[in-house]
N, C-alpha and C. Protein backbone atom coordinates (compact mmCIF):
# COMPACT_ATOMS: atom_id res chain seq x y z
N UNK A 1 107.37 16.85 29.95
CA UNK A 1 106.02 16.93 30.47
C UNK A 1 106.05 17.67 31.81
N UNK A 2 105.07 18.44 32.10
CA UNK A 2 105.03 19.31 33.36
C UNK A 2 104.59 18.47 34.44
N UNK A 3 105.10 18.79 35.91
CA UNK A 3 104.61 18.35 37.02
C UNK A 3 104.10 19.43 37.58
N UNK A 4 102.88 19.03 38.22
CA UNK A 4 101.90 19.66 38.60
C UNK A 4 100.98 19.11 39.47
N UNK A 5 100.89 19.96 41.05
CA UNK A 5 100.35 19.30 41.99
C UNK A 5 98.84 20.69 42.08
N UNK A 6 97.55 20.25 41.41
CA UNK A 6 96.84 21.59 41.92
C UNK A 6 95.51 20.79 41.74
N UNK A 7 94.77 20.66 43.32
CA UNK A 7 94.07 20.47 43.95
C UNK A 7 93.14 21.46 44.26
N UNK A 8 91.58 21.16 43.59
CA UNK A 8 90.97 22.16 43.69
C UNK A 8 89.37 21.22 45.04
N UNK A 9 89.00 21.73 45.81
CA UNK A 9 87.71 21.41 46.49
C UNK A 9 86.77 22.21 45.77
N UNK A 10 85.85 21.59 45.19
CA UNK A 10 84.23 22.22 44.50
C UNK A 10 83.20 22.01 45.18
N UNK A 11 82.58 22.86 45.07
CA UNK A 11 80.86 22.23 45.55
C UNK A 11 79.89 22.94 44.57
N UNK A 12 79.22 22.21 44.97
CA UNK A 12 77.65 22.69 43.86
C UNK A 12 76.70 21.97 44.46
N UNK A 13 75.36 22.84 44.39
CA UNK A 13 74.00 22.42 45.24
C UNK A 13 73.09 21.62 43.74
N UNK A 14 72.34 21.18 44.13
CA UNK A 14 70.86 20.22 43.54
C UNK A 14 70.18 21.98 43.10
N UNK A 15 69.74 21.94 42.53
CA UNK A 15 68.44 22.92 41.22
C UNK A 15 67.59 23.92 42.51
N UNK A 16 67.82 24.96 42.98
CA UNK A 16 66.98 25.38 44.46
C UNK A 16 67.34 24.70 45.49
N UNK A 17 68.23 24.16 45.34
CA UNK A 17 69.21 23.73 46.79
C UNK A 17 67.70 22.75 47.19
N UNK A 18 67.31 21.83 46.45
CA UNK A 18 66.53 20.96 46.86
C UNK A 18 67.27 19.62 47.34
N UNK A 19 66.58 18.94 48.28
CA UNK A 19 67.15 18.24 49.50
C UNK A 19 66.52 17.03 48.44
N UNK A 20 67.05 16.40 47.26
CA UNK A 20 66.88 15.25 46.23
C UNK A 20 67.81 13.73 46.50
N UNK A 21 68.97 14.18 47.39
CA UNK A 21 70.15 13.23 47.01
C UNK A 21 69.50 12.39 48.76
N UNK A 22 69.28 11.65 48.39
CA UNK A 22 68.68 10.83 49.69
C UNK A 22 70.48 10.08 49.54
N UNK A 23 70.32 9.14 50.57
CA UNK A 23 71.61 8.68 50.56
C UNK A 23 72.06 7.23 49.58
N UNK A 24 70.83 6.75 49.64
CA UNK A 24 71.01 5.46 48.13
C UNK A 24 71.37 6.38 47.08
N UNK A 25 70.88 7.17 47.00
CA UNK A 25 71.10 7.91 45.90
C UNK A 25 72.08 8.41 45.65
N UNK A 26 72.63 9.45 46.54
CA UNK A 26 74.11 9.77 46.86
C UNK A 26 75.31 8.54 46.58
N UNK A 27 74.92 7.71 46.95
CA UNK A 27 76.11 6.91 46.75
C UNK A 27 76.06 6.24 45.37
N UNK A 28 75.27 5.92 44.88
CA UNK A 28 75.00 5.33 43.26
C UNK A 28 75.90 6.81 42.60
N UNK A 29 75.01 7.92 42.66
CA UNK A 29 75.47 9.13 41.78
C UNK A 29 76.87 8.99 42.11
N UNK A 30 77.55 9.48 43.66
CA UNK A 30 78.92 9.21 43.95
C UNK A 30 80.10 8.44 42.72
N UNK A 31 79.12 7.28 42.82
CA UNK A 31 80.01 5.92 42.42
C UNK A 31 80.51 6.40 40.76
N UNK A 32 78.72 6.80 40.29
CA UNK A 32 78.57 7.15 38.96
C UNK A 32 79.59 7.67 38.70
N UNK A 33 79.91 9.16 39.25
CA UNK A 33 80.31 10.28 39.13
C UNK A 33 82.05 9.99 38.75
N UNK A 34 82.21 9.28 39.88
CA UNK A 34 83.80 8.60 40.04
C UNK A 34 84.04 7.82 38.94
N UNK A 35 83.42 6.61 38.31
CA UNK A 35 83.99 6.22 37.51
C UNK A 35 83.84 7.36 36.07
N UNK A 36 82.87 7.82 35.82
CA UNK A 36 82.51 8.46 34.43
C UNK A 36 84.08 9.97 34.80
N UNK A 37 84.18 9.91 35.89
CA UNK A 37 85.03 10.90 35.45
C UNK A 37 86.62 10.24 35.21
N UNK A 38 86.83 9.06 35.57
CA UNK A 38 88.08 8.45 35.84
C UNK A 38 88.21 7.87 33.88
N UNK A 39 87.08 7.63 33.20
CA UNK A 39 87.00 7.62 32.14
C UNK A 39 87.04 8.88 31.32
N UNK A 40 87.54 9.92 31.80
CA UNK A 40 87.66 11.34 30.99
C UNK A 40 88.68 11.73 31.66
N UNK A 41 89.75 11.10 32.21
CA UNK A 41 91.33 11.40 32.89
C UNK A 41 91.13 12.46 33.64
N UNK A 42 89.60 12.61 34.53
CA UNK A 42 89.03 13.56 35.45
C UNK A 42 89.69 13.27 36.78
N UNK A 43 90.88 13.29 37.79
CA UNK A 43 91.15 12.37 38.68
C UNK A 43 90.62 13.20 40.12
N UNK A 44 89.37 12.37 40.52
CA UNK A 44 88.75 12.91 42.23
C UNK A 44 89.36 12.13 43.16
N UNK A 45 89.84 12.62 43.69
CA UNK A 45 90.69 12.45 45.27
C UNK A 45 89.77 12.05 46.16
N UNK A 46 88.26 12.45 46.27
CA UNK A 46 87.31 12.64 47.15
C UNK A 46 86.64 13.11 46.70
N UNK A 47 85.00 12.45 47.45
CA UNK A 47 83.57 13.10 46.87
C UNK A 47 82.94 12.78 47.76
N UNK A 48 81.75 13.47 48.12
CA UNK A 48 81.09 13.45 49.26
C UNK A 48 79.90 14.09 48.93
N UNK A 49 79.04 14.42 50.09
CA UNK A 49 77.55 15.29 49.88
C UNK A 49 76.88 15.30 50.82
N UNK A 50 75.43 16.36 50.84
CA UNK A 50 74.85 15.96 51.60
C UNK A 50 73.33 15.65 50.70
N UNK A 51 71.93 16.01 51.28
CA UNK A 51 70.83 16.03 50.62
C UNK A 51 70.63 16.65 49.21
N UNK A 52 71.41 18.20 49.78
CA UNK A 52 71.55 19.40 48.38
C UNK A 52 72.47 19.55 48.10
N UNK A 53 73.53 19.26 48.11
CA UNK A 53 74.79 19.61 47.72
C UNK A 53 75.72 18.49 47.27
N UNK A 54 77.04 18.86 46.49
CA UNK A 54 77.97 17.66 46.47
C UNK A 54 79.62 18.21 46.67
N UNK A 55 80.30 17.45 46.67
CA UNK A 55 81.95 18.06 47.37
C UNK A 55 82.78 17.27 46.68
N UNK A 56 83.39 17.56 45.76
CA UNK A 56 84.95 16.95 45.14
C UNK A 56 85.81 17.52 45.13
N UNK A 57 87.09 16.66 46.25
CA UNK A 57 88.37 17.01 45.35
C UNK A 57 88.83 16.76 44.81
N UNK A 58 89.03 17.45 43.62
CA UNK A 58 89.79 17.03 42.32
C UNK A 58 91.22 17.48 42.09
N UNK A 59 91.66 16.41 41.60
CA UNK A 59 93.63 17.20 40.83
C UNK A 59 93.32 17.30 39.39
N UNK A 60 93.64 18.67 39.35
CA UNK A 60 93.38 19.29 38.34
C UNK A 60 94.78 18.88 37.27
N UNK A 61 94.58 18.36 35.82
CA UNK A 61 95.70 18.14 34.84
C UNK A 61 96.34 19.35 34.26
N UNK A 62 97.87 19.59 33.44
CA UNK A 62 97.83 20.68 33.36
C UNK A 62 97.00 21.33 32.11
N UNK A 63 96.15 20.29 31.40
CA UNK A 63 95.40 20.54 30.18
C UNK A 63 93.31 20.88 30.78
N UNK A 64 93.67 20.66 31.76
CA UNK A 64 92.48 20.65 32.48
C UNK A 64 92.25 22.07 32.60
N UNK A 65 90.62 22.68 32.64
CA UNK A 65 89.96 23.68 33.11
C UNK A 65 89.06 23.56 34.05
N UNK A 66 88.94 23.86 35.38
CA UNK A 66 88.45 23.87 36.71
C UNK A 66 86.38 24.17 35.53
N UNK A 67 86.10 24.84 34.85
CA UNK A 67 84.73 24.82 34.27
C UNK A 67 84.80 23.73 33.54
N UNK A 68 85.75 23.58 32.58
CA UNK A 68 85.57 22.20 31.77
C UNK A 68 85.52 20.89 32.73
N UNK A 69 86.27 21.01 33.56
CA UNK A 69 86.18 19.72 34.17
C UNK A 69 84.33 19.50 34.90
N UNK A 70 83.96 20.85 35.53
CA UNK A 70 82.58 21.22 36.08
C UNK A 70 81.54 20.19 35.06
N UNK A 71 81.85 20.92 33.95
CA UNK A 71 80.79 20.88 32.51
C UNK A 71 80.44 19.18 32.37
N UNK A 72 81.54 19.33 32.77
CA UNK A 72 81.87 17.33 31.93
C UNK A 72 80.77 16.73 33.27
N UNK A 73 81.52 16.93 34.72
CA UNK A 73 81.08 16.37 35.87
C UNK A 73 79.15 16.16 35.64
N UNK A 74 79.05 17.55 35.85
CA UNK A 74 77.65 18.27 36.52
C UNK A 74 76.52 18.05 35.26
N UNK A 75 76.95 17.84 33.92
CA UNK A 75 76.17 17.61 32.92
C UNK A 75 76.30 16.49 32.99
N UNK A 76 77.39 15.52 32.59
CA UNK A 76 76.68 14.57 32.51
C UNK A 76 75.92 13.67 33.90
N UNK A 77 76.53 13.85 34.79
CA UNK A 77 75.71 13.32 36.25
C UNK A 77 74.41 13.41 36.29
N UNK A 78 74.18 14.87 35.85
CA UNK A 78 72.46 14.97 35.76
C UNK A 78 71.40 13.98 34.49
N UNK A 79 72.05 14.37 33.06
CA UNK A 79 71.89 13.48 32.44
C UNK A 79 72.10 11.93 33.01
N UNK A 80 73.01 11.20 33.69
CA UNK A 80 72.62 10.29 34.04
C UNK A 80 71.20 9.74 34.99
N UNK A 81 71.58 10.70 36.19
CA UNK A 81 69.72 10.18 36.94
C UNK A 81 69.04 10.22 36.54
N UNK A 82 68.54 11.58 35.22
CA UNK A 82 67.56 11.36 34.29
C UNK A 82 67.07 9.86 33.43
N UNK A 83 68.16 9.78 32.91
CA UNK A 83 68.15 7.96 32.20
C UNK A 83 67.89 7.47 33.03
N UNK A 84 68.48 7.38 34.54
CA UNK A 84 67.87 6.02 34.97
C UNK A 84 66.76 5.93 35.88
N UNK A 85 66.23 7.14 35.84
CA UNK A 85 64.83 7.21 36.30
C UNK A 85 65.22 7.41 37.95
N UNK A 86 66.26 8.03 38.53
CA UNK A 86 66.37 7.53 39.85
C UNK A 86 65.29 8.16 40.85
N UNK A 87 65.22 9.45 40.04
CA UNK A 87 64.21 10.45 40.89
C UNK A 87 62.43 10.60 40.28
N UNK A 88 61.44 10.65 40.81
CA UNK A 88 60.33 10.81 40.33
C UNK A 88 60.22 12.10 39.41
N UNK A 89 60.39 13.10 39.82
CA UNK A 89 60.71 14.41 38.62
C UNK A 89 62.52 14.62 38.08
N UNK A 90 62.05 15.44 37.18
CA UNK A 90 63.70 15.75 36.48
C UNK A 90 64.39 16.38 37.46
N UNK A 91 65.81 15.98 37.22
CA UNK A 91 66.92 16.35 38.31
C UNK A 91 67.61 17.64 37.49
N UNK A 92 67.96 18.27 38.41
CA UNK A 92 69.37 19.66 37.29
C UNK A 92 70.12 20.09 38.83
N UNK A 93 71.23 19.77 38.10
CA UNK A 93 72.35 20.98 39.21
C UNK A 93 72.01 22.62 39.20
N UNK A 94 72.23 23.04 40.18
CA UNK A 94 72.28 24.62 39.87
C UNK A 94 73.67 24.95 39.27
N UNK A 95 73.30 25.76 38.41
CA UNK A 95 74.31 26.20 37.24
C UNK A 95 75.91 26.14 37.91
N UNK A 96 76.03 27.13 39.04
CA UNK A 96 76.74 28.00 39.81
C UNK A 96 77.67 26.37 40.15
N UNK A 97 79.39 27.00 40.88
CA UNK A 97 79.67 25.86 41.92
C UNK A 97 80.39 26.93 42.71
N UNK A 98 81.34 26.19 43.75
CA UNK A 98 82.04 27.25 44.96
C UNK A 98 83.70 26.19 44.20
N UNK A 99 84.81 26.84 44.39
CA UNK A 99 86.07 26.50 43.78
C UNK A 99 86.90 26.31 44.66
N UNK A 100 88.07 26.14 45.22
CA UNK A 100 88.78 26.72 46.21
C UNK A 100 90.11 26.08 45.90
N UNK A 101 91.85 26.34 45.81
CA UNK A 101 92.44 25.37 45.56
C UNK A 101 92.70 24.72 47.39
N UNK A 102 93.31 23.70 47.27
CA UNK A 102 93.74 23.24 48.76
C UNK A 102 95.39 23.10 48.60
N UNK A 103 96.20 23.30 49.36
CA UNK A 103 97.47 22.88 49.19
C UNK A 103 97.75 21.35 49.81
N UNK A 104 98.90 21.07 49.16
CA UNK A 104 99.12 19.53 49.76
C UNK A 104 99.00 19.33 51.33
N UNK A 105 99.18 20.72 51.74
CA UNK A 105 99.75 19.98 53.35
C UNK A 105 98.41 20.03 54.43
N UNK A 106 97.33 20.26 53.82
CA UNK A 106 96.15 20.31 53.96
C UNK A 106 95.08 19.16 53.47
N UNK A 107 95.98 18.70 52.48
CA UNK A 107 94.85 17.86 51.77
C UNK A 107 93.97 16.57 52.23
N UNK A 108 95.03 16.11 53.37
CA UNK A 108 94.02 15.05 53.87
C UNK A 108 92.96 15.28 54.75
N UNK A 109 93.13 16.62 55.44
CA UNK A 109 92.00 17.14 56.01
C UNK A 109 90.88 17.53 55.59
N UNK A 110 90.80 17.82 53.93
CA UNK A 110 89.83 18.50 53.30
C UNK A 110 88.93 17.07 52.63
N UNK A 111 90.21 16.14 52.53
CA UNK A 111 89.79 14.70 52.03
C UNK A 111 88.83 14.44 52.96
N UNK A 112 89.09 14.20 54.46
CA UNK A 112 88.41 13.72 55.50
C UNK A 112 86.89 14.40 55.77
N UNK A 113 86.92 16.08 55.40
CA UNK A 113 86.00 16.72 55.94
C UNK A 113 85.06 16.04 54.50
N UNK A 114 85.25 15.98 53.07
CA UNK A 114 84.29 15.37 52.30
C UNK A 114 83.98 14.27 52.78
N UNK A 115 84.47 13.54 52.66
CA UNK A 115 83.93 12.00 52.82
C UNK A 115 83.46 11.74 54.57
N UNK A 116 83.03 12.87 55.14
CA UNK A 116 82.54 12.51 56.04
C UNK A 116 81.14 13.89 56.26
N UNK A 117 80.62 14.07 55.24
CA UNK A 117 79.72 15.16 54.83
C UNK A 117 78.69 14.96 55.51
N UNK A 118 78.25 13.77 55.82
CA UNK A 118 76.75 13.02 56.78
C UNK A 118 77.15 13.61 57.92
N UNK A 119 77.59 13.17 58.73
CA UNK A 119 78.59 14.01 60.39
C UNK A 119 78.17 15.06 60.35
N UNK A 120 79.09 15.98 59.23
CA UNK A 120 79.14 17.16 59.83
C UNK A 120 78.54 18.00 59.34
N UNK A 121 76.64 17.75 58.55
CA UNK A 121 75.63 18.49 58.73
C UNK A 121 74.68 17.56 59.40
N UNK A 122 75.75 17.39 60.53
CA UNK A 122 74.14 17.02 61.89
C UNK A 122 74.65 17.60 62.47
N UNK A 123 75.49 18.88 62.57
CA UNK A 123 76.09 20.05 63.44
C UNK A 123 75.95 21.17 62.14
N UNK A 124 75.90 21.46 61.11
CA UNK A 124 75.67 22.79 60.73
C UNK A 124 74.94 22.47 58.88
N UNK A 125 73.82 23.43 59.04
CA UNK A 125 73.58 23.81 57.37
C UNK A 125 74.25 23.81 56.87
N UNK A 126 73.95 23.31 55.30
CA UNK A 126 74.43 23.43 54.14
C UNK A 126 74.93 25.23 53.75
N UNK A 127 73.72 25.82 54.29
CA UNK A 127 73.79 27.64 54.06
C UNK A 127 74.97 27.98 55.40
N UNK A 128 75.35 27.50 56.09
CA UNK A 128 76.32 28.08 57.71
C UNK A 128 77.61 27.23 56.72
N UNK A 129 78.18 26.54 55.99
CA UNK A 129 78.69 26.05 55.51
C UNK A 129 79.30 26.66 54.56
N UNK A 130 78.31 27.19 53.53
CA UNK A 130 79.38 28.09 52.40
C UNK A 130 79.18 29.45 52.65
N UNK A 131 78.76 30.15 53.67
CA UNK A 131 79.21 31.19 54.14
C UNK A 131 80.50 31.10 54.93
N UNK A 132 80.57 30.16 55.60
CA UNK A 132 82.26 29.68 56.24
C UNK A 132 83.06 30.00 54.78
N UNK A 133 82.82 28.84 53.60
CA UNK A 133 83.86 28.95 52.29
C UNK A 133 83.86 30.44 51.97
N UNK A 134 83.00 31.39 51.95
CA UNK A 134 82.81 32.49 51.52
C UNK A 134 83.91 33.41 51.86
N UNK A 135 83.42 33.47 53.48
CA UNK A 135 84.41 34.20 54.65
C UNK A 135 85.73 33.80 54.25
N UNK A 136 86.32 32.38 54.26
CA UNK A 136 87.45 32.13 54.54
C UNK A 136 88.44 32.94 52.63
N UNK A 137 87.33 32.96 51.87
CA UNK A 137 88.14 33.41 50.98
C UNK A 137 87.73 34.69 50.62
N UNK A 138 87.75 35.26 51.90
CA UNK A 138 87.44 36.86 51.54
C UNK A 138 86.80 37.49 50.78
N UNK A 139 85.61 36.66 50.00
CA UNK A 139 84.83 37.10 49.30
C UNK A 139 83.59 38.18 50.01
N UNK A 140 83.55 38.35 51.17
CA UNK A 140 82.71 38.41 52.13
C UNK A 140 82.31 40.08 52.32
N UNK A 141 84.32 40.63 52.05
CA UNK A 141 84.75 41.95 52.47
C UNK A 141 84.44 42.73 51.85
């Protein structure tokens, strides 16, 4: 069997980057999210968010696909708030996510910067945010 250490940070915004995930909410979906994926040998390291957006790091399996794993996450999550009525209108992710891998010797920092997502957009946008991810992976140039 292969060993394999590959750690990917994702994000993906709410349907028009709408500001939906109040923080009861956030944390129910969170919770959701964590177990329904721990039941599909999905393993998140960390998850976080803010209003429009959400942040997991995930360890990726070596049978795993960084979209398949997306598909599984982001569909069914939405399908869940739908069922349970959490929001007054229908919820949808925007299609799109942001990828990035992290290396180990980094990882608890990237752990820390998710799970502390409230903080640190009361110092910068969601939009000043993934233009940082953008820049830093040279997508920019």
């Amino acid at each position: 069997m292969p060993y394999t250490t590959l750690y990917v940070h994702v994000v993906w915004t709410t349907k028009d980057k709408q500001p939906l995930l109040a923080k009861t909410i956030r944390q129910q979906l969170f919770a959701h999210i964590r177990e329904n994926a721990a039941s599909k040998n999905i393993v998140i390291a960390a998850i976080g968010g803010h209003l429009d957006h959400a942040h997991c790091l995930i360890s990726l399996e070596p049978t795993q696909t960084l979209a398949n794993v997306m598909n599984l996450i982001k569909g069914e999550s939405s399908f869940w708030i739908n069922k349970n009525h959490l929001l007054p209108q229908k919820f949808e992710w925007q299609d799109d996510y942001f990828g990035i891998t992290v290396s180990p010797s980094v990882f608890e920092n990237v752990r820390n910067y998710i799970l502390n997502q409230e903080r640190h957009h009361q110092k910068k946008t969601f939009s000043q945010e993934y233009d940082e991810f953008i820049d830093a992976c040279g997508k920019n140039n």
